[in-house]
N, C-alpha and C. Protein backbone atom coordinates (compact mmCIF):
# COMPACT_ATOMS: atom_id res chain seq x y z
N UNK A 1 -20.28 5.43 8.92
CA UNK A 1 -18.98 4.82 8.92
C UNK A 1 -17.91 5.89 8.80
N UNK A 2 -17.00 5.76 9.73
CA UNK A 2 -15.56 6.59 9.57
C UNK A 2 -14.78 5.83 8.69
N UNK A 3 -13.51 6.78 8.65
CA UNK A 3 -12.59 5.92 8.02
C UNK A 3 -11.38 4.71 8.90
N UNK A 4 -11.72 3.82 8.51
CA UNK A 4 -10.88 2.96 9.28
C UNK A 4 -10.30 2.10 8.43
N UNK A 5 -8.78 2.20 8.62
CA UNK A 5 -7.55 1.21 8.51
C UNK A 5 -7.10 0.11 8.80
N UNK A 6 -7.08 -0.83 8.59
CA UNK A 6 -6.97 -2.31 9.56
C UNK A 6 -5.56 -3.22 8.34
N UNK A 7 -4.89 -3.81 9.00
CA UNK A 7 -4.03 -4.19 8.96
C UNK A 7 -3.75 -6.20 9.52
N UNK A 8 -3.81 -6.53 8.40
CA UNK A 8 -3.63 -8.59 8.59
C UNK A 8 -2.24 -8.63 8.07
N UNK A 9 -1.51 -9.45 9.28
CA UNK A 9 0.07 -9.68 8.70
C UNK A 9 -0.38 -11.20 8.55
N UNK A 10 -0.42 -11.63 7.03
CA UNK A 10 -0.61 -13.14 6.54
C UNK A 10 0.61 -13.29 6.05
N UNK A 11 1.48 -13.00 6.12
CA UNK A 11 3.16 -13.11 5.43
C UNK A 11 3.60 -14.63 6.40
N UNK A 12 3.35 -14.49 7.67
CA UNK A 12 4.07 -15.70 8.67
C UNK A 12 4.97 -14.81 9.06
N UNK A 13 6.14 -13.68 8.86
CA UNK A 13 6.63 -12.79 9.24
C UNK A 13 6.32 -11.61 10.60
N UNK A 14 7.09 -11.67 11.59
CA UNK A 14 6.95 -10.64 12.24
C UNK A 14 7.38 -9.28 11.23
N UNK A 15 7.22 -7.90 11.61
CA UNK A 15 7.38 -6.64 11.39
C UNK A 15 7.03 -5.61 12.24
N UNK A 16 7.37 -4.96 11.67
CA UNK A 16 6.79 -3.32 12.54
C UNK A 16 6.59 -2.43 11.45
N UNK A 17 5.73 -1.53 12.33
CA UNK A 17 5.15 -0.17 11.50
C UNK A 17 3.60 -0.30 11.23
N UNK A 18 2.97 -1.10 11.98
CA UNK A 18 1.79 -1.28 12.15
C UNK A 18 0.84 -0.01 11.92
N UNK A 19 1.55 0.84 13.25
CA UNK A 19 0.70 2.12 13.87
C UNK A 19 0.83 3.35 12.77
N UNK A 20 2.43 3.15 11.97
CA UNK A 20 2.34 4.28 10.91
C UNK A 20 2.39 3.96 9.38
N UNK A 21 1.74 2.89 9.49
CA UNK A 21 0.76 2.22 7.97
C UNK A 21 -0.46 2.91 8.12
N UNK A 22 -1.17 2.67 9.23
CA UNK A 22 -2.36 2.94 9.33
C UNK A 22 -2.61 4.65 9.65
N UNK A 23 -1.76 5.23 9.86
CA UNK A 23 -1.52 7.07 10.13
C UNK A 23 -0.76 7.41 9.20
N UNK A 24 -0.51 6.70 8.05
CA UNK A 24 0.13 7.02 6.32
C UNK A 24 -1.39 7.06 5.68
N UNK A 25 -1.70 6.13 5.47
CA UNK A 25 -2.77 5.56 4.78
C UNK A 25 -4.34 7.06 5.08
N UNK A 26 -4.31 6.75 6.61
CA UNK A 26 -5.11 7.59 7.06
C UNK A 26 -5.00 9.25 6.41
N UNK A 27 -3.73 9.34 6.77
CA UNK A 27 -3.56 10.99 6.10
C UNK A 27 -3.72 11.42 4.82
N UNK A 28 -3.43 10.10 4.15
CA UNK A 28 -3.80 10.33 2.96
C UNK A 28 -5.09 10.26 2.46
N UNK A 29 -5.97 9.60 3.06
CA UNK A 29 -7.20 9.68 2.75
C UNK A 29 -8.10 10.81 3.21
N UNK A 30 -7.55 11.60 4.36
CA UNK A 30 -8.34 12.48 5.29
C UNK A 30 -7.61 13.91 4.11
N UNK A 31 -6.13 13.84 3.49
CA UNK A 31 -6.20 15.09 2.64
C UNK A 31 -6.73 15.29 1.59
N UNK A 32 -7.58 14.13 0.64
CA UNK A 32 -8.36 14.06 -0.35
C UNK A 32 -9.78 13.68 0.19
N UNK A 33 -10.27 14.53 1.44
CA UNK A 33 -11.25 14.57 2.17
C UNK A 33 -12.28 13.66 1.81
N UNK A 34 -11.84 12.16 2.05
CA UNK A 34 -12.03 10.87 1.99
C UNK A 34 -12.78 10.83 3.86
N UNK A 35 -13.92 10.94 4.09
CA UNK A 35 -14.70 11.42 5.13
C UNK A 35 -15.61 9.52 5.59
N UNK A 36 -15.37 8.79 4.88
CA UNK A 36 -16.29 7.14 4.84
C UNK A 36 -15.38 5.97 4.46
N UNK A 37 -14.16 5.18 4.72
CA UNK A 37 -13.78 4.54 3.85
C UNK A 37 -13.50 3.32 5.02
N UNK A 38 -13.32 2.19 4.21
CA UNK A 38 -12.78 0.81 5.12
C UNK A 38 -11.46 -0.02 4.09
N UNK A 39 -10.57 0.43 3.94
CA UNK A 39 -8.93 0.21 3.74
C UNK A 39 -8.71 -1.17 4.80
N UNK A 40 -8.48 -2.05 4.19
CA UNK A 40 -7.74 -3.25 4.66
C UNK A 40 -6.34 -3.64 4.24
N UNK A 41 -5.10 -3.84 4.48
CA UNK A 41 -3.85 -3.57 3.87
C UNK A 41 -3.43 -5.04 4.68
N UNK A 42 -3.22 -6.14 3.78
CA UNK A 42 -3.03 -7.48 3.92
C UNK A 42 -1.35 -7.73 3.63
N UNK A 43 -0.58 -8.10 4.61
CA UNK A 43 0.97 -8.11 4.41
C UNK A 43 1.27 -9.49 4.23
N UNK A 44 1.82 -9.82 2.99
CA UNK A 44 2.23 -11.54 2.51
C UNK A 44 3.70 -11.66 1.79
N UNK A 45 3.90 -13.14 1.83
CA UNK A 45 5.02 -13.90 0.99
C UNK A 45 5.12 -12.92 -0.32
N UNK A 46 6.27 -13.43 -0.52
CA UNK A 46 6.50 -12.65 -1.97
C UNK A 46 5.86 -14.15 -3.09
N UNK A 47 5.60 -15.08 -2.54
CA UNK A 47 4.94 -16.14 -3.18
C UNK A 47 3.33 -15.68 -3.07
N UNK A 48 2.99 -15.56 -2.28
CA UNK A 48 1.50 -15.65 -2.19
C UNK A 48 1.08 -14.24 -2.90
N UNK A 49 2.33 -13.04 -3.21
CA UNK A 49 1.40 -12.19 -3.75
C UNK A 49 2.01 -12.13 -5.20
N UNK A 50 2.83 -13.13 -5.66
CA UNK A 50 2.89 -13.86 -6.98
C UNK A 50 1.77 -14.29 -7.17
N UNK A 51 0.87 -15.08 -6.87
CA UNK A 51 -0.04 -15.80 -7.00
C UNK A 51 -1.32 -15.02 -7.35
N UNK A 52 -1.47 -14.02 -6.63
CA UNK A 52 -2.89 -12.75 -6.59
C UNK A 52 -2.32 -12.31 -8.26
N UNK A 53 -0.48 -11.63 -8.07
CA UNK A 53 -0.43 -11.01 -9.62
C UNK A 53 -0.57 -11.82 -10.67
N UNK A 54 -0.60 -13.18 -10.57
CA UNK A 54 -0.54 -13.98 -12.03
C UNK A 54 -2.02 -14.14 -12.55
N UNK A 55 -2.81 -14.39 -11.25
CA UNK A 55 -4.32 -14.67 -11.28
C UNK A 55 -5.00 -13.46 -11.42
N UNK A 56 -4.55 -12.22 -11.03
CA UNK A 56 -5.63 -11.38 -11.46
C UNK A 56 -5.42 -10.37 -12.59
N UNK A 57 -3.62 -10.14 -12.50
CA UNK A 57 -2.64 -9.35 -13.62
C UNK A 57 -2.27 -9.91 -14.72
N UNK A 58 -2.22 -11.37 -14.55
CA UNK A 58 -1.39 -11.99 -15.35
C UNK A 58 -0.29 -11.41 -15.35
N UNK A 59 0.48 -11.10 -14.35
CA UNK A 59 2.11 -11.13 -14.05
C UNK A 59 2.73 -12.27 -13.32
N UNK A 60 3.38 -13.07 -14.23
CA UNK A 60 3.94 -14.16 -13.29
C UNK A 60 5.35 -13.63 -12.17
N UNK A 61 5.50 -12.97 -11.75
CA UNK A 61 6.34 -12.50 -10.66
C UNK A 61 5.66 -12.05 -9.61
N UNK A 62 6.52 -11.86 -8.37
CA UNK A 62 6.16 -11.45 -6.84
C UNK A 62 6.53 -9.35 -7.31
N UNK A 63 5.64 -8.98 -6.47
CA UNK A 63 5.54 -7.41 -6.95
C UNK A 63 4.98 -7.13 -5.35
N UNK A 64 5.57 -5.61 -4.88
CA UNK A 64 5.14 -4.83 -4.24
C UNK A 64 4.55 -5.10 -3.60
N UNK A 65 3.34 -4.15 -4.15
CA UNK A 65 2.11 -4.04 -4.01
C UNK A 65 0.54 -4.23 -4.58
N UNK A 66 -0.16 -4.65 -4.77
CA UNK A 66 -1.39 -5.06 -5.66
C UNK A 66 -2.72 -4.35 -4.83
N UNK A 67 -3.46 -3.68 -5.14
CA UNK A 67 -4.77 -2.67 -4.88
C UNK A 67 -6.46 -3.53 -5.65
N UNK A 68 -6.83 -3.58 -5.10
CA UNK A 68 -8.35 -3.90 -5.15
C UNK A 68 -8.91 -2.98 -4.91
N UNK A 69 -9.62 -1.89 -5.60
CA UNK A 69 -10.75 -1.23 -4.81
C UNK A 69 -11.84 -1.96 -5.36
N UNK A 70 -12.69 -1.69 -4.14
CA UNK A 70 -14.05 -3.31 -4.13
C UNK A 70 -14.98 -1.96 -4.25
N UNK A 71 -15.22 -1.00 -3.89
CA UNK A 71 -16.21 -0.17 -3.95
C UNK A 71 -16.25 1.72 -3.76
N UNK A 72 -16.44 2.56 -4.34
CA UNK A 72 -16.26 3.97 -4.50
C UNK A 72 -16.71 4.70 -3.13
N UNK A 73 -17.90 4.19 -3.00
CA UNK A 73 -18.70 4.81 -1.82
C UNK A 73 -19.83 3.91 -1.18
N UNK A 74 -19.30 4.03 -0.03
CA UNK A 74 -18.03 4.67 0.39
C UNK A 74 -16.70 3.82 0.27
N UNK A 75 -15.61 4.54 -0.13
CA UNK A 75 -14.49 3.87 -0.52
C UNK A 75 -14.08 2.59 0.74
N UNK A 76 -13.87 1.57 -0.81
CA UNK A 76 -13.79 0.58 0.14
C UNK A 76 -12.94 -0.45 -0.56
N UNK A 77 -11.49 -1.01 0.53
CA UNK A 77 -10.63 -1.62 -1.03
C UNK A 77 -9.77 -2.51 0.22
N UNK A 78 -8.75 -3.15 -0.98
CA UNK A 78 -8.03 -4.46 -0.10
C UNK A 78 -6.54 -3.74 -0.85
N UNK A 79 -5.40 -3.54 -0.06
CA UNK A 79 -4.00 -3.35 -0.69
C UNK A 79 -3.13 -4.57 -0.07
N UNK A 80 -2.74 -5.23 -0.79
CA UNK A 80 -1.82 -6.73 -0.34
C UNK A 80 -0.35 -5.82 -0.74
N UNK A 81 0.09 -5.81 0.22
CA UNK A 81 1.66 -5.81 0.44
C UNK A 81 2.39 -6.95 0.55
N UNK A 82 3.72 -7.13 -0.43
CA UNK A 82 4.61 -8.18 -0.02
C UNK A 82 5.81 -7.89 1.07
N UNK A 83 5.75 -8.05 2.30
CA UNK A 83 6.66 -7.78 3.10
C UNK A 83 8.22 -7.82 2.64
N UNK A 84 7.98 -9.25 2.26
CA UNK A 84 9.69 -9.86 1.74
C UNK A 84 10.23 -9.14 0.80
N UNK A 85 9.05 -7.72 -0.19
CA UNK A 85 9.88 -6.74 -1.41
C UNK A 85 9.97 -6.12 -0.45
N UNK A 86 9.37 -5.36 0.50
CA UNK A 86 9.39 -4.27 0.92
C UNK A 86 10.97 -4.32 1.52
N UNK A 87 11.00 -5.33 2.35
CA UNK A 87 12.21 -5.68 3.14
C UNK A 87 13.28 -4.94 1.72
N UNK A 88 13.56 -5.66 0.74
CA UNK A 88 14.56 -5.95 0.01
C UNK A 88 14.29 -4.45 -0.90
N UNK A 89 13.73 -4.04 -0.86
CA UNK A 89 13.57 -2.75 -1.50
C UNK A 89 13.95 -1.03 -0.01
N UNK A 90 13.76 -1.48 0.89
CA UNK A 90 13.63 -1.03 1.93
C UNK A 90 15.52 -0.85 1.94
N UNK A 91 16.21 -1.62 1.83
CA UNK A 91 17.50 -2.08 1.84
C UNK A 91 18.31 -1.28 0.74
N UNK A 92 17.26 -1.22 -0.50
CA UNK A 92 18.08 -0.86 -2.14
C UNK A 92 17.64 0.36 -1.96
N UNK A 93 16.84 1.38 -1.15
CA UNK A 93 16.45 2.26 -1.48
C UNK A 93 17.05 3.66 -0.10
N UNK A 94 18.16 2.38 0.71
CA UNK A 94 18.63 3.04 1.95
C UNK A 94 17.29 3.57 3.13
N UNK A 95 16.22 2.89 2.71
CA UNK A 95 15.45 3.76 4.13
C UNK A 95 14.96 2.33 4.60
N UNK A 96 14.40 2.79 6.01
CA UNK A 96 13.68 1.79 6.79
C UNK A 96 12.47 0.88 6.80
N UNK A 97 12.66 0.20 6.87
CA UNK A 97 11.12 -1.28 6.18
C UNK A 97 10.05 -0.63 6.76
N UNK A 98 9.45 -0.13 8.34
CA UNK A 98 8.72 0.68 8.23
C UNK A 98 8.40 1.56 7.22
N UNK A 99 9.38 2.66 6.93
CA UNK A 99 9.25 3.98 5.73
C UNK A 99 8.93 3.23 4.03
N UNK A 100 9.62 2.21 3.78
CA UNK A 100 9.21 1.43 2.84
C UNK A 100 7.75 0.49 2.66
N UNK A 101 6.89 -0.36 4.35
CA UNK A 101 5.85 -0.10 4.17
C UNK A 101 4.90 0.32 3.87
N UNK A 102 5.18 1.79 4.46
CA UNK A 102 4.24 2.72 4.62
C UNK A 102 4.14 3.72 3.34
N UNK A 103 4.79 3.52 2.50
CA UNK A 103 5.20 3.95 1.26
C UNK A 103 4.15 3.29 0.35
N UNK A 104 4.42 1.71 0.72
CA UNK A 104 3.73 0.88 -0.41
C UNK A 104 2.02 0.70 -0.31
N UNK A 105 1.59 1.39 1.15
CA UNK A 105 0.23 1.08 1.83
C UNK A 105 -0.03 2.33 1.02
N UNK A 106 0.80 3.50 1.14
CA UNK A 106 0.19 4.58 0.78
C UNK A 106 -0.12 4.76 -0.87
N UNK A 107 0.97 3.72 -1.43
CA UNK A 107 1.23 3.86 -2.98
C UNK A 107 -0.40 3.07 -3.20
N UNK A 108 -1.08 1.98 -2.59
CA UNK A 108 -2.40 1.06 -3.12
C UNK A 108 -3.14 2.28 -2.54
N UNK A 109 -3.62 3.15 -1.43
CA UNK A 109 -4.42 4.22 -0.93
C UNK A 109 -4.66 5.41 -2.76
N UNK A 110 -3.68 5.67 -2.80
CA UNK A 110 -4.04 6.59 -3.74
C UNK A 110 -4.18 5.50 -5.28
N UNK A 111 -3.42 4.74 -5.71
CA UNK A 111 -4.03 3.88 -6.64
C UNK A 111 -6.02 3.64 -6.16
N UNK A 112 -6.47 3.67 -5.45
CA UNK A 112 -7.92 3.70 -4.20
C UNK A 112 -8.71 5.10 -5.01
N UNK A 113 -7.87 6.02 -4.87
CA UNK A 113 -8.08 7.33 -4.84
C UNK A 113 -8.53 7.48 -6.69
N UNK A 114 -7.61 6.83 -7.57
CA UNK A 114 -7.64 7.45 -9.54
C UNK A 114 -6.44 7.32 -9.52
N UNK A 115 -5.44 7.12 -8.62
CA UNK A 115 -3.94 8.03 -9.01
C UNK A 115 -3.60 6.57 -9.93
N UNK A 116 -2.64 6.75 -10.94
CA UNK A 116 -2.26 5.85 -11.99
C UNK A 116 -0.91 6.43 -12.10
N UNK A 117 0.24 5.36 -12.41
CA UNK A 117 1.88 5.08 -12.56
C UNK A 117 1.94 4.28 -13.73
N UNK A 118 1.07 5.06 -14.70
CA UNK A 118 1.71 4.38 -16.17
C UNK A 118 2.70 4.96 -16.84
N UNK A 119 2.88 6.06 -16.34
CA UNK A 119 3.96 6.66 -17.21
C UNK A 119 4.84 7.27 -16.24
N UNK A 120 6.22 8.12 -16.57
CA UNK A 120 7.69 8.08 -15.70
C UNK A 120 6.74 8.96 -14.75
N UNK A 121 6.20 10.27 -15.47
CA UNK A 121 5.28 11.56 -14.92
C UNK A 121 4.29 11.01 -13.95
N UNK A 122 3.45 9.98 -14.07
CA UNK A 122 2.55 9.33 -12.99
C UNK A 122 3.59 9.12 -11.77
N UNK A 123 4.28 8.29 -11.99
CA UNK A 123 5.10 7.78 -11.15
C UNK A 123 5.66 8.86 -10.36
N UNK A 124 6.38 9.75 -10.78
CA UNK A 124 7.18 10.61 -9.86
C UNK A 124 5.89 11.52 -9.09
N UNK A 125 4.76 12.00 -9.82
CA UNK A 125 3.83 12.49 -8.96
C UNK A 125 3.32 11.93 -7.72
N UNK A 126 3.24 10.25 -8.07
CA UNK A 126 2.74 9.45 -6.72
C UNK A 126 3.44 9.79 -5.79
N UNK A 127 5.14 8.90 -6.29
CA UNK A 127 6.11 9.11 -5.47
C UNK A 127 6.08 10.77 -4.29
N UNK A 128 5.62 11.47 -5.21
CA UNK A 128 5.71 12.76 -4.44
C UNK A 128 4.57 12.69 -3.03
N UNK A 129 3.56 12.59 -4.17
CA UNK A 129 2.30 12.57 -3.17
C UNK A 129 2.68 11.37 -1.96
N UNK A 130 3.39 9.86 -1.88
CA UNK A 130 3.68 9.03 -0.98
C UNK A 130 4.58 9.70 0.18
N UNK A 131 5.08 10.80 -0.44
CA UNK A 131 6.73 11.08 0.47
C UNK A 131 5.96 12.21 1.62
N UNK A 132 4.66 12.81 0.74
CA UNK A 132 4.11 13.97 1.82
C UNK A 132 3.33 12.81 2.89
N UNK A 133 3.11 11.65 2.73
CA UNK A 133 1.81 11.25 3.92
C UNK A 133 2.58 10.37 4.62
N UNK A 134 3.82 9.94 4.10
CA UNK A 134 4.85 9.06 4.95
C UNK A 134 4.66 9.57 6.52
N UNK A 135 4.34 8.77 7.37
CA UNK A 135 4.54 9.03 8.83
C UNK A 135 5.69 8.43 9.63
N UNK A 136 6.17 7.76 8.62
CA UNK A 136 7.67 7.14 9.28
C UNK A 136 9.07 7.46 9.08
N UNK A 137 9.84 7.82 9.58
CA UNK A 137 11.52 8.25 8.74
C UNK A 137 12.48 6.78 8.52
């Protein structure tokens, strides 16, 4: 098995940035010489991925992004994106819903990887590490 990226828009929403979700995601896995993996990145309602965070986080709010890794090896995981934050964060953050996608595919890839945003220091490291595999402006 290679590594392959696949992408379900369950939101009901059209979008774009299909091609550089999956060449974010990818790069990031090919520079932590991630050589076997099957990444599925599921795009939904800001309701329906309320629903995943209350039931599996116990967060009753709509969030981001939410990461499943189902298995190490070879790496193998589910990242649910909420389109409708991305949009609205995409907006507050001045860049493009593509670049904000591909941000959030890449932010569940390395959550995939160990990487952890519990603290300000996690966070700005991700952030860093997200901004090098971004394939979109």
């Amino acid at each position: 098995m290679a590594r392959t990226v696949s992408i379900t828009n369950a939101s009901g929403a059209r979008y774009r940035g299909r091609a550089e979700m999956i060449a974010s995601v990818d790069a990031c896995l090919k520079s932590h010489k991630v050589k076997h993996a099957k990444i599925d990145i599921i795009l939904l309602s800001d309701r329906r991925i309320r629903t995943l965070n209350k039931q599996y986080l116990q967060h009753d709010y709509a969030t981001d992004v939410i990461t499943f890794p189902l298995d190490e090896q070879p790496l193998y995981g589910e990242i649910y994106v909420s389109l409708e934050t991305a949009r609205r964060q995409a907006n507050e953050y001045g860049v493009t819903v593509v670049n904000e996608l591909c941000r959030l595919a890449v932010h569940g890839a390395l959550h995939m990887l160990g990487y952890d945003d519990a603290t300000l220091e996690d966070r700005a490291a991700m952030h860093k590490l997200e901004s090098k595999f971004i394939t979109a402006g």
